[in-house]
Protein backbone atom coordinates (compact mmCIF):
# COMPACT_ATOMS: atom_id res chain seq x y z
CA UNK A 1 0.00 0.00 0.00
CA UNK A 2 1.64 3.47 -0.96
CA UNK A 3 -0.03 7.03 0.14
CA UNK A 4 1.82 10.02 -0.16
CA UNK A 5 5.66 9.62 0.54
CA UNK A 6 5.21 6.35 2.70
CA UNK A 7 5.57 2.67 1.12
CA UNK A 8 3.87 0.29 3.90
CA UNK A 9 3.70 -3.36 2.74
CA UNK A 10 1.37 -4.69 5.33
CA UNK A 11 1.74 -8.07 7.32
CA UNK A 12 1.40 -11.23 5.92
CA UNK A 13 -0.06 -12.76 8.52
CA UNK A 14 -3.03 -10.72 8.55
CA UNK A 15 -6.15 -11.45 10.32
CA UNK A 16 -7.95 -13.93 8.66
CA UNK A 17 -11.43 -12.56 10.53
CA UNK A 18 -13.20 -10.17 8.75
CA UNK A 19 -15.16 -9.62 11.91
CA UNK A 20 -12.26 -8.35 13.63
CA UNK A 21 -11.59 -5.78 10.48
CA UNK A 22 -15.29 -4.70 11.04
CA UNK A 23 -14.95 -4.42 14.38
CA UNK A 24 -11.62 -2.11 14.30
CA UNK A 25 -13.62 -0.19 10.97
CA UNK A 26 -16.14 0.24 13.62
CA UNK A 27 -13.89 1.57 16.58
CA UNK A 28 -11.81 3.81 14.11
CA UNK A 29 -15.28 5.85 12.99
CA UNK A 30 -15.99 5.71 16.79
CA UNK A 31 -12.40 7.30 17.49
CA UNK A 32 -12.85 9.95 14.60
CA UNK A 33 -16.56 11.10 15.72
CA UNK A 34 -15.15 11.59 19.37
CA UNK A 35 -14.16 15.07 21.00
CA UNK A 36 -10.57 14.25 21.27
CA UNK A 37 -7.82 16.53 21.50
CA UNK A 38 -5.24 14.24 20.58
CA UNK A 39 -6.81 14.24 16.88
CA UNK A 40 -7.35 18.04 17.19
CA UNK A 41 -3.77 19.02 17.38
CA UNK A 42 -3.10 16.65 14.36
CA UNK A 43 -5.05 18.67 12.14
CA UNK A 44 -4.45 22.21 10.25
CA UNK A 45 -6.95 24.27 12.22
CA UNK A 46 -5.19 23.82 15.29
CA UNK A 47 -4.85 26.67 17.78
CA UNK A 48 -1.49 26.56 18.86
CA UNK A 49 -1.28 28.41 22.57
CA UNK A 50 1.76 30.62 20.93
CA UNK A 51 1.57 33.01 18.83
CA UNK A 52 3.99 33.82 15.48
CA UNK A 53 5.24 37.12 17.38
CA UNK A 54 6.76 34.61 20.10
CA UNK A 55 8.67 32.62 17.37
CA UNK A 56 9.93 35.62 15.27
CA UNK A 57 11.07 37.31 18.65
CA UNK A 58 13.09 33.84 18.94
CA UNK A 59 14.65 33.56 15.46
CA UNK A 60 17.94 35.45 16.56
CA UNK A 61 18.42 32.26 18.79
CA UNK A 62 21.29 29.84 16.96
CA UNK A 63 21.93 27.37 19.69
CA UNK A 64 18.61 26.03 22.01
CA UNK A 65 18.61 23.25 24.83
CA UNK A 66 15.64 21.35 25.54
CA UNK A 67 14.66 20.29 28.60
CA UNK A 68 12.05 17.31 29.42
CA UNK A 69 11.36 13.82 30.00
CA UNK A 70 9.30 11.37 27.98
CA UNK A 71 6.89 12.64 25.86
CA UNK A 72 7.88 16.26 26.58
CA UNK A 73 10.93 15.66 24.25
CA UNK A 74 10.92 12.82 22.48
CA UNK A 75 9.09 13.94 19.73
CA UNK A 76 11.16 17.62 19.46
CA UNK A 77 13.93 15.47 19.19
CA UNK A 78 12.48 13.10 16.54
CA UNK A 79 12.01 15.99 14.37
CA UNK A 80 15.62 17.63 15.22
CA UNK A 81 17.19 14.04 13.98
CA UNK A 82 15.31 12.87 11.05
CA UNK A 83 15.45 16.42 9.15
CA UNK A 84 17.77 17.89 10.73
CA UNK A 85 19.35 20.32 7.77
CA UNK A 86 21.85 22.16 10.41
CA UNK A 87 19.06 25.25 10.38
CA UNK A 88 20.35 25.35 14.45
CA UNK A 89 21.72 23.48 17.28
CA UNK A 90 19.60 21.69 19.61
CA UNK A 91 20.59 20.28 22.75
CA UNK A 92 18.24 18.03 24.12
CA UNK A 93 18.74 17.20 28.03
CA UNK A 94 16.55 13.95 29.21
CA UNK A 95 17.87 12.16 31.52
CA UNK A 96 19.95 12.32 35.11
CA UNK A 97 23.82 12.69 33.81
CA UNK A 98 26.69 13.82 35.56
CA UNK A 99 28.55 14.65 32.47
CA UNK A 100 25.45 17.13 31.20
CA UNK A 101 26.73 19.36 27.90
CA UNK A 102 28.16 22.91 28.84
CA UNK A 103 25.69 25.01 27.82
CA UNK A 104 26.90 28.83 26.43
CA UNK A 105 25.68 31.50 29.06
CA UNK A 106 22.87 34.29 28.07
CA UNK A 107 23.46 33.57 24.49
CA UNK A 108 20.81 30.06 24.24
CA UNK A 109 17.29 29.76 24.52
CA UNK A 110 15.86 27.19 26.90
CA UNK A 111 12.92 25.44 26.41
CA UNK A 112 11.64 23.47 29.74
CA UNK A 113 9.11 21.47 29.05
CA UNK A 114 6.53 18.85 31.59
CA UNK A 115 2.44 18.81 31.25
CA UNK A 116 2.80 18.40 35.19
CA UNK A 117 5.23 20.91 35.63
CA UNK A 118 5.99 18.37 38.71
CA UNK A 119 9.03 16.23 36.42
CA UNK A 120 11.27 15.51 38.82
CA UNK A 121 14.54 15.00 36.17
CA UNK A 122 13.09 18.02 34.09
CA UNK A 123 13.12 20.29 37.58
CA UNK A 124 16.91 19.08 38.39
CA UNK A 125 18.45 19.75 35.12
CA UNK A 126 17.51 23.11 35.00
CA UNK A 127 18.69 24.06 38.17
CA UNK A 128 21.78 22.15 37.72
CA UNK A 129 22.55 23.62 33.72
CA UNK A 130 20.21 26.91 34.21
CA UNK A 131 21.83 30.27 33.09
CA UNK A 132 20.61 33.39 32.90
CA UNK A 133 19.49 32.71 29.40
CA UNK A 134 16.25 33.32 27.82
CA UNK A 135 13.68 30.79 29.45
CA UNK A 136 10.10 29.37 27.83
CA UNK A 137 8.36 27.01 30.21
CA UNK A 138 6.43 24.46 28.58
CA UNK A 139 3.11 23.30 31.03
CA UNK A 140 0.11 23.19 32.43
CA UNK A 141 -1.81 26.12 33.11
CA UNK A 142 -2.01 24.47 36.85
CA UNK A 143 -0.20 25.45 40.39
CA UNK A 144 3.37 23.26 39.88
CA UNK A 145 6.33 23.69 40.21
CA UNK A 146 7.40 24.91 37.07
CA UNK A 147 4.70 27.55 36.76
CA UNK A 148 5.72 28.52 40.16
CA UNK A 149 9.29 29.04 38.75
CA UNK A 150 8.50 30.72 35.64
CA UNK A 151 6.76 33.42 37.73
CA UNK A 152 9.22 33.70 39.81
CA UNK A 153 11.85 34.31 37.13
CA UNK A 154 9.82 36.61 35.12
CA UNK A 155 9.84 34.52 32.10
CA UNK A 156 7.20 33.60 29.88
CA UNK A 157 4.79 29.90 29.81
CA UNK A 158 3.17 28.32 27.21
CA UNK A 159 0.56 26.66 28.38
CA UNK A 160 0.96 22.63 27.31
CA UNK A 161 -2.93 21.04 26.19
CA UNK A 162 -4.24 19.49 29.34
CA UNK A 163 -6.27 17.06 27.56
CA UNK A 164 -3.48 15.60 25.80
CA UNK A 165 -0.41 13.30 27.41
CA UNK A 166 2.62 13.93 27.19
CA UNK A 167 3.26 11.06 24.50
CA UNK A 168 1.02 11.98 22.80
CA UNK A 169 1.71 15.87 21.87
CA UNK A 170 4.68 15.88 19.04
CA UNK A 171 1.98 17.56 16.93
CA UNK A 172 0.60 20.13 19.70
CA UNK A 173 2.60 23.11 21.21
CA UNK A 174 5.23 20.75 22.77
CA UNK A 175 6.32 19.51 19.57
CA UNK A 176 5.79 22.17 17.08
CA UNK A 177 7.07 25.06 19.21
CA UNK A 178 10.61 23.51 18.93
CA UNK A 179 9.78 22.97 15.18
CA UNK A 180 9.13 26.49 14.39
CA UNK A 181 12.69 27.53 15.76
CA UNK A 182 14.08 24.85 13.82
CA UNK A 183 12.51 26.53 10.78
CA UNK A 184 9.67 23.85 10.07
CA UNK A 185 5.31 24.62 9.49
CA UNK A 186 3.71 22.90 11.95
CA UNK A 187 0.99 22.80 8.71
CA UNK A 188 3.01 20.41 6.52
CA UNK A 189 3.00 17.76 9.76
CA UNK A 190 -0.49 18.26 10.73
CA UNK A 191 -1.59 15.68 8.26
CA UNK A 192 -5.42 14.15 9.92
CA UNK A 193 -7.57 15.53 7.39
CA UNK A 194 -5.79 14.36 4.73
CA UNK A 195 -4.94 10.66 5.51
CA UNK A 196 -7.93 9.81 6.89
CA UNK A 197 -10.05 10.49 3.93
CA UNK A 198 -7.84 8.35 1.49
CA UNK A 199 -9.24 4.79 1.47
CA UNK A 200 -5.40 3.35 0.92
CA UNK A 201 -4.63 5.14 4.42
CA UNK A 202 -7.75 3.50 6.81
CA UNK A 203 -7.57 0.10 5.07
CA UNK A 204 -3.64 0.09 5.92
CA UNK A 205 -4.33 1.28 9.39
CA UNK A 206 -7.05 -1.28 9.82
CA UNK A 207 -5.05 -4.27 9.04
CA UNK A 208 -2.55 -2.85 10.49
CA UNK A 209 -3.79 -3.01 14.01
CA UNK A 210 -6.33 -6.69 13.40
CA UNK A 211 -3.07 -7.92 12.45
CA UNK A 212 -0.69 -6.79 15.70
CA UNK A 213 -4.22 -7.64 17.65
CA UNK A 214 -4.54 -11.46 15.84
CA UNK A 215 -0.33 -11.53 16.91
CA UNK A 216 -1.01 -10.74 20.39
CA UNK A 217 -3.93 -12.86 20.57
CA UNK A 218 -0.89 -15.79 19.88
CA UNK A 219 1.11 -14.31 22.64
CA UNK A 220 3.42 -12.55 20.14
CA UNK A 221 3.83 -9.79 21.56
CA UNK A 222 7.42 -8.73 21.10
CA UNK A 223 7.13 -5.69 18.25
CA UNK A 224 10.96 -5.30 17.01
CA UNK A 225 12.06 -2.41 14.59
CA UNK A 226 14.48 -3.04 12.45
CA UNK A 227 15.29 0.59 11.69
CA UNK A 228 18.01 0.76 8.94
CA UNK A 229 18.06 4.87 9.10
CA UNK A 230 20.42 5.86 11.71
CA UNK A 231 19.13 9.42 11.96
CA UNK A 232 15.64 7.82 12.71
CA UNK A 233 16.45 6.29 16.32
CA UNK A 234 14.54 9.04 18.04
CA UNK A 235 11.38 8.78 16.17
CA UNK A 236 11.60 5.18 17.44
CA UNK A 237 11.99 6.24 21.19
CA UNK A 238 9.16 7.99 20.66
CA UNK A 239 7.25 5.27 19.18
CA UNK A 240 8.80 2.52 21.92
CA UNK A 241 7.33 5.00 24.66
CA UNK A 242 3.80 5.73 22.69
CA UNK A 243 3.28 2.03 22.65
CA UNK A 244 4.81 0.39 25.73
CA UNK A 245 3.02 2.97 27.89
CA UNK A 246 -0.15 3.41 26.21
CA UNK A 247 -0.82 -0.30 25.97
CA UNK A 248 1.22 -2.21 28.24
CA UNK A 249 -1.42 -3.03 30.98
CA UNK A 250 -3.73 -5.42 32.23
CA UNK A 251 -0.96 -7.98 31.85
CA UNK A 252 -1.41 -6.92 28.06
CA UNK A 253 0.12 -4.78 25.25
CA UNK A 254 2.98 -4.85 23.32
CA UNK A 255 6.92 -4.47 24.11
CA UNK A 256 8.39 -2.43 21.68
CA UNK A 257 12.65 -3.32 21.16
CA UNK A 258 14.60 -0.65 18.31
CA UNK A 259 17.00 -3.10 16.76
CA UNK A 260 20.05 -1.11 15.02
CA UNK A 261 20.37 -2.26 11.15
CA UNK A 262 22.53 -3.13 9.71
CA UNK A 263 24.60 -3.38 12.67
CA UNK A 264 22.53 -5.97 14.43
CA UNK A 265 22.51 -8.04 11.51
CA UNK A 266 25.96 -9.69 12.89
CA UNK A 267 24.42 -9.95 16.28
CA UNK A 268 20.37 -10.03 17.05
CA UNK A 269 19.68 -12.14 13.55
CA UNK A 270 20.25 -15.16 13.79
CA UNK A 271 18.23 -15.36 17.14
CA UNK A 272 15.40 -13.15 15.04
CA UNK A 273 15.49 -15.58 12.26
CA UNK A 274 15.90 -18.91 14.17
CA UNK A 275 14.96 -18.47 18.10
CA UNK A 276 11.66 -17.82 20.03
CA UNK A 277 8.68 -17.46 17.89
CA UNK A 278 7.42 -14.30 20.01
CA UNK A 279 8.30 -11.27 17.87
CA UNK A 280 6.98 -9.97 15.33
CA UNK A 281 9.12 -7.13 12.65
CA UNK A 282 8.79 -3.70 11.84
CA UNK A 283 11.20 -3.41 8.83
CA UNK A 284 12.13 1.13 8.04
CA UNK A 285 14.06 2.22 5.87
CA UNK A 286 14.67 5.85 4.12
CA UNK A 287 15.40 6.39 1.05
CA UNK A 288 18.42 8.99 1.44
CA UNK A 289 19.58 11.03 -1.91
CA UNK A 290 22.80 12.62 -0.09
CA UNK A 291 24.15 9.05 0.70
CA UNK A 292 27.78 9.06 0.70
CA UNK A 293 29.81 7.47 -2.69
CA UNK A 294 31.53 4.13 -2.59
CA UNK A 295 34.53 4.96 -4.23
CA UNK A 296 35.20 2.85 -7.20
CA UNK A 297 39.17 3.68 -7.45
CA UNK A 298 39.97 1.44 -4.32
CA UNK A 299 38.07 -1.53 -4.50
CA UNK A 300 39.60 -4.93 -5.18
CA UNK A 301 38.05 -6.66 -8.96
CA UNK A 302 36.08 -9.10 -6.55
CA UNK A 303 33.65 -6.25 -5.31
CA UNK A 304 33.26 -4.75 -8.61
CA UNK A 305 29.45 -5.40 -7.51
CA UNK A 306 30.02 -2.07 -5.35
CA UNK A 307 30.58 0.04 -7.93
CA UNK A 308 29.24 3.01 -8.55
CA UNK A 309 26.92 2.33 -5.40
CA UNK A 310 25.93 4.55 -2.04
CA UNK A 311 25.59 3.49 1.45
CA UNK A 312 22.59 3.72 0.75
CA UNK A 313 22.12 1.40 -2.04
CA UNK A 314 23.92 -1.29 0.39
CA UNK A 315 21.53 -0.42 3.45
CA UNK A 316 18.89 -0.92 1.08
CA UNK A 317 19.70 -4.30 -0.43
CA UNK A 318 20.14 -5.59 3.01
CA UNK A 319 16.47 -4.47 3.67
CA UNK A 320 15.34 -6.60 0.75
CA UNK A 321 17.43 -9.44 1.63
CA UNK A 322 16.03 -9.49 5.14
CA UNK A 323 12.05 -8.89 3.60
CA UNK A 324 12.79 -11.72 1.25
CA UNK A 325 14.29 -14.39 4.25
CA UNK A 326 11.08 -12.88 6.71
CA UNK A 327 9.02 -13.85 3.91
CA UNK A 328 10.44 -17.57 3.12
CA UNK A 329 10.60 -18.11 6.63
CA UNK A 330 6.98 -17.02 7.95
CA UNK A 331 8.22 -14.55 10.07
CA UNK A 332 5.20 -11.61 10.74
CA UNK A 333 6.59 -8.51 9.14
CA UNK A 334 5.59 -5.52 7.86
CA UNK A 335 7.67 -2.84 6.22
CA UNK A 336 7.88 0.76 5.40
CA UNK A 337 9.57 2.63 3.09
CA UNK A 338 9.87 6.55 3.26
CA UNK A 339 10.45 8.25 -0.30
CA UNK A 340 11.22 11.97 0.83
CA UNK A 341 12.36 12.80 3.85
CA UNK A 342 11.10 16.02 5.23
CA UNK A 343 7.84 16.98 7.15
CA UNK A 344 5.09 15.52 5.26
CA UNK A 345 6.21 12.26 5.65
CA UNK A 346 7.34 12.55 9.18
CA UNK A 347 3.82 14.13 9.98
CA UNK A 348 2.23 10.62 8.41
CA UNK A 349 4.23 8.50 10.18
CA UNK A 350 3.47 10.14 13.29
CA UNK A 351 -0.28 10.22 13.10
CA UNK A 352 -0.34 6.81 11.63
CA UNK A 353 1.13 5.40 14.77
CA UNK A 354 -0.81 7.80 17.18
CA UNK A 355 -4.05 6.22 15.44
CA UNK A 356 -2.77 2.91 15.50
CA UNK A 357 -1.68 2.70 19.22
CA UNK A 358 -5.32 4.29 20.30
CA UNK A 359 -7.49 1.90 18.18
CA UNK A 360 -5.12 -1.15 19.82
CA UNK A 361 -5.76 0.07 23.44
CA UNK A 362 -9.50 0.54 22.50
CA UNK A 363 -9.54 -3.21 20.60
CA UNK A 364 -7.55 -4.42 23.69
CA UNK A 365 -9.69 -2.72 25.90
CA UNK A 366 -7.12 -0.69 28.03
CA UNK A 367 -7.09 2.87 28.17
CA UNK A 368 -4.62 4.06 25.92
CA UNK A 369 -4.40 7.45 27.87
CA UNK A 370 -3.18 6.53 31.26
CA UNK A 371 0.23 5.37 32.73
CA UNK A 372 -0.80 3.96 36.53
CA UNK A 373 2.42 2.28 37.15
CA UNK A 374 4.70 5.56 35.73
CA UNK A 375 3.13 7.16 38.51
CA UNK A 376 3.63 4.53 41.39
CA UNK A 377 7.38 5.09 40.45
CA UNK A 378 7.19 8.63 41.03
CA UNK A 379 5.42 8.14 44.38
CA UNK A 380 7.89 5.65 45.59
CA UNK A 381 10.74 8.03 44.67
CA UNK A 382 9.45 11.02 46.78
CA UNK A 383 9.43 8.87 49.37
CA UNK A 384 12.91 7.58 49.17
CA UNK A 385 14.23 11.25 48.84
CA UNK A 386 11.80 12.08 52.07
CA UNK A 387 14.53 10.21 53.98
CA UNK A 388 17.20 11.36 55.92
CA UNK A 389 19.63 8.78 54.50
CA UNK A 390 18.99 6.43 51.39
CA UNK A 391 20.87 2.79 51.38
């Protein structure tokens, strides 16, 4: 199935049940008739809470650090790393380091951005790194801590969507804020409207999701990407932490592993091709037309074969060759190909999986919106940190 600047070639193994087609049909019209927000800020028309005087008062600002957790910045940093044209440099800060980059005083921009304005991580890397650069806090409109700080600093808040998690708000303010300054239209991601109103899109997204649901169903229930674009790792961490916490509940769901290709195919293959019969493949691949040049003057006469070939072309020959074994082997795979890499097809991908991981919690019947146990964590930690003295 091809729609605009994505090549998915659905699984296989599909569900052989057209009941359980009808039923996901049925539970994607239910989905797209709902007041959701989630599906709001993936279309044109969204309000963002910014405003374009905000950005262009921003532009001056070469070098930016990011700070979050989750959600908050993984899908900022997707964007940053799969189209990343060197427009500006982005520092993104998420997670507890002791070697944390030096950051340049009063001449960056810091973003710090939590929905809770409560992230622990987010709260100590900004006092630890802080400056007295130019600060934009990214959260609710809610007493926090953040909000508390922001006021107290005199700098400005954007107020972050309450009615949309964390993971789920790459195409609200939290994403497309960071865009902007990057130089990208948050118009050419916001691509709802369009998708769902070709018929190639919602049949691929339907047997998309009875086919993961038939897999799970079997107790496969491992999802591993085989991502063969290097500069596409973050959009994964995104998706890992989309799925895992959206659906991984009830002693269900779906554990998401990012499996580096072709590197892993001289270490994670042969267990992929011949071990436990739990996983099931998510084969990407980008078509890249700045690929670097094999150079033809220094190869031996027994890999004339190389000639006149890119990385690219290599990367992409292992892809087949993997499809092709998959395939021979009744492995459950399914693979995509992007054609152009730039916003529009990032924006697809992203609301592709978005719909796909709601209509999976809705077919599982978990709420797709919650994370229970990400929160016991938290508890547990204050606790700890209550103490006079941690063992």
């Amino acid at each position: 199935m091809t729609f605009k600047l994505i090549k998915i070639r659905n699984f296989l193994s599909k569900s052989k049940s057209p009941k359980v087609k009808k039923s996901i049909s049925l539970l994607f019209k239910k989905l797209i008739k709902s007041e959701n927000e989630i599906l709001s800020s993936m279309q044109k028309n969204y309000k963002d809470s910014y405003n374009k005087t905000t950005i262009s008062n921003l532009k001056k600002f070469k070098n930016i650090n990011i700070f979050g957790m989750g959600g908050s910045i993984l899908g900022s940093k997707a964007i940053y790393n799969f189209l990343n044209f060197k427009k500006i440099n982005v520092n993104f800060i998420d997670n507890l380091l002791d070697n944390l980059p030096k950051l340049k005083k009063k001449k960056d921009l810091n973003i710090i951005i939590s929905k809770s304005g409560n992230t622990l991580e987010t709260i100590l890397n900004f006092n630890i790194l802080s400056y007295k650069n130019k600060n934009i806090f990214i959260t609710e409109n809610k007493k926090n801590y953040l909000l508390k700080l922001a006021n107290k600093l005199k700098d400005k808040v954007i107020y972050h969507n309450e009615n949309i998690g964390g993971r789920y708000s790459v195409l609200s303010e939290v994403g497309m804020f960071p865009a902007e300054l990057m130089g990208y239209k948050p118009k050419k991601f916001r691509k709802f409207n369009e998708l769902i109103n070709k018929h190639e899109f919602t049949t691929t997204l339907i047997e998309n999701v009875a086919s993961i649901l038939n897999l799970t169903k079997k107790r496969i229930t491992n999802s591993i990407i085989l991502n063969y674009d290097n500069r596409s790792d973050a959009l994964f961490r995104w998706y890992q932490q989309l799925t895992a916490e959206s659906l991984g509940k009830k002693n269900k769901g779906i554990l998401p592993v990012i499996s580096t290709m072709p590197k892993d195919n001289h270490s994670l293959m042969q267990h992929y091709i011949e071990g436990v019969k739990n996983n099931f493949y998510t084969l990407f691949f980008v078509k890249d037309k700045n690929s670097k040049k094999i150079k033809n003057n220094t190869l031996l006469n027994s890999h004339d074969f190389l000639k006149n070939k890119t990385l690219n072309d290599v990367a992409f020959s292992k892809f087949l060759a993997t499809q092709k074994v998959f395939k021979e082997r009744n492995i459950p795979f399914r693979s995509i190909i992007i054609e152009d890499r730039n916003e529009e097809s990032l924006g697809q991908l992203f609301v592709f999986f978005i719909l796909e991981t709601i209509l999976l919690g809705m077919a599982m019947k978990v709420n797709p919106y919650d994370q229970p146990a990400v929160e016991l964590i938290k508890i547990e930690t204050k606790k700890y940190l209550n103490k006079k003295l941690i063992t």
